[in-house]
C-alpha atoms as a PDB file:
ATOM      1  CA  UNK A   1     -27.131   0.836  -7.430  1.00  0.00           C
ATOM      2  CA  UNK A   2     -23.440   0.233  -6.425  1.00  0.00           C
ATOM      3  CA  UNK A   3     -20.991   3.120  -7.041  1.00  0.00           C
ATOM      4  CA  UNK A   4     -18.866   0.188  -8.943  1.00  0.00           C
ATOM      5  CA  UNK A   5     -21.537  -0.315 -11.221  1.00  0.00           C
ATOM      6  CA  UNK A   6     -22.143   2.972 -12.271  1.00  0.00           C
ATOM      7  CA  UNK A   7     -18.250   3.161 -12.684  1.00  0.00           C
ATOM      8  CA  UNK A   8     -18.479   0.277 -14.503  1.00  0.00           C
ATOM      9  CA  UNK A   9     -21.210   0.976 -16.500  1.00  0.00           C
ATOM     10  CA  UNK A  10     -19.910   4.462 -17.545  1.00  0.00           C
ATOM     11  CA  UNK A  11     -16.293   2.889 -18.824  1.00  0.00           C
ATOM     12  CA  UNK A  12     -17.790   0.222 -20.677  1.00  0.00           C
ATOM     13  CA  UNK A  13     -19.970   2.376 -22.462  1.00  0.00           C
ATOM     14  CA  UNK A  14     -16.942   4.702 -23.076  1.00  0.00           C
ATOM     15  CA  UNK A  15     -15.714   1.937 -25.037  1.00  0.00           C
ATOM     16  CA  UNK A  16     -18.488   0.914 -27.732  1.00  0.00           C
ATOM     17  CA  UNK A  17     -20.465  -1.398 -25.322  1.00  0.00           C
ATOM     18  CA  UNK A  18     -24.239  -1.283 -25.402  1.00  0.00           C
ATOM     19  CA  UNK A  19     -26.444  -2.219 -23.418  1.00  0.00           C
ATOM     20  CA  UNK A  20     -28.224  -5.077 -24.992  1.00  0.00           C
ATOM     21  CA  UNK A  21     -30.343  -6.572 -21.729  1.00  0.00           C
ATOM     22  CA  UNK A  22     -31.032  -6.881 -18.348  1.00  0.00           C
ATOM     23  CA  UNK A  23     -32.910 -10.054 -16.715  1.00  0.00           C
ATOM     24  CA  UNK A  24     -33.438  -9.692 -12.507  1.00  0.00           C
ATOM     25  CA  UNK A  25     -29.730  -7.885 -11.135  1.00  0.00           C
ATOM     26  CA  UNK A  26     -27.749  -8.956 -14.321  1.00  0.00           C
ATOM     27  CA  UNK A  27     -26.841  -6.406 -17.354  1.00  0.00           C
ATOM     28  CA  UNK A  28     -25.736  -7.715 -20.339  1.00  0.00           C
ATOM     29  CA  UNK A  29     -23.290  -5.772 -22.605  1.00  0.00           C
ATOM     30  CA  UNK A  30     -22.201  -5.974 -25.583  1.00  0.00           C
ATOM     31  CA  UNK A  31     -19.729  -3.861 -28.140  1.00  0.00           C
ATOM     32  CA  UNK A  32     -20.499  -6.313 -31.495  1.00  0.00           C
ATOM     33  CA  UNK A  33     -17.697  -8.929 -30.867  1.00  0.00           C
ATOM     34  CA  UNK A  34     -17.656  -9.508 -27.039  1.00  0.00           C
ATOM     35  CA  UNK A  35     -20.341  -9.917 -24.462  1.00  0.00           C
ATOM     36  CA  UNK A  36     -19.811  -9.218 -20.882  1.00  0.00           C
ATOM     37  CA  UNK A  37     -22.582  -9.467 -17.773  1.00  0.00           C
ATOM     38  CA  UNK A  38     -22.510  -7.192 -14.930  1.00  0.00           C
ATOM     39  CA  UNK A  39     -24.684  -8.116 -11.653  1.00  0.00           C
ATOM     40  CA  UNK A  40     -25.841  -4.678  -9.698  1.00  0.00           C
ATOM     41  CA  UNK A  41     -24.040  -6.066  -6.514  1.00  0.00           C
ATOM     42  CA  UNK A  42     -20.671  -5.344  -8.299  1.00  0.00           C
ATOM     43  CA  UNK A  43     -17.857  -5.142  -5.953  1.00  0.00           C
ATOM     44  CA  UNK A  44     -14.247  -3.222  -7.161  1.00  0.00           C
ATOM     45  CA  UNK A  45     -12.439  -6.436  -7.301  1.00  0.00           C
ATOM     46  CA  UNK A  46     -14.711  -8.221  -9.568  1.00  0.00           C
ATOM     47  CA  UNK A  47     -15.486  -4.612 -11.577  1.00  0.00           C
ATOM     48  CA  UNK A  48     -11.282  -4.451 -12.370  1.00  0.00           C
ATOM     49  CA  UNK A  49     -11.304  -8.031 -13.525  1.00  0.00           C
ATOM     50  CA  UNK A  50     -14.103  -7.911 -15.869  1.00  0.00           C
ATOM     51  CA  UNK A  51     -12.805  -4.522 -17.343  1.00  0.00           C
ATOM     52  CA  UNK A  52      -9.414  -5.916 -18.025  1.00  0.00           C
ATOM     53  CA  UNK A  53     -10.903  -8.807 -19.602  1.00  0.00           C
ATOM     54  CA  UNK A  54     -12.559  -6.559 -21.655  1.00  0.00           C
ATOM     55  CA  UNK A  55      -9.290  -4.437 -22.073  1.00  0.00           C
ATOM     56  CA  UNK A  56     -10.715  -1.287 -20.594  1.00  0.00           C
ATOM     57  CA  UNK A  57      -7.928   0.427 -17.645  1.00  0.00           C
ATOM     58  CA  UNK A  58      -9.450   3.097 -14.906  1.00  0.00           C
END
């Protein structure tokens, strides 16, 4: 795995999101109110745009 997954993967989790599934390279999140899919080949700029959509700040 990427070290901008895992970095992504640690701050959403930080925040309420769950894991809810995973199909191939894509993880689905989820925190009861938004849903948000991460693929394992995450790279930092796509990482700091779906955290901000999600309102999270590294």
């Amino acid at each position: 795995m990427k070290k901008e997954f895992i970095e992504a993967d640690r701050a959403l989790k930080k925040n309420g999101y769950v894991q809810v599934r995973a199909k191939g390279s894509h993880y689905i999140y989820s925190n009861g109110v938004q849903s948000v899919a991460l693929n394992i080949k995450l790279n930092r700029m796509v990482m700091a745009r779906v955290l901000k959509e999600c309102g999270i700040w590294l």
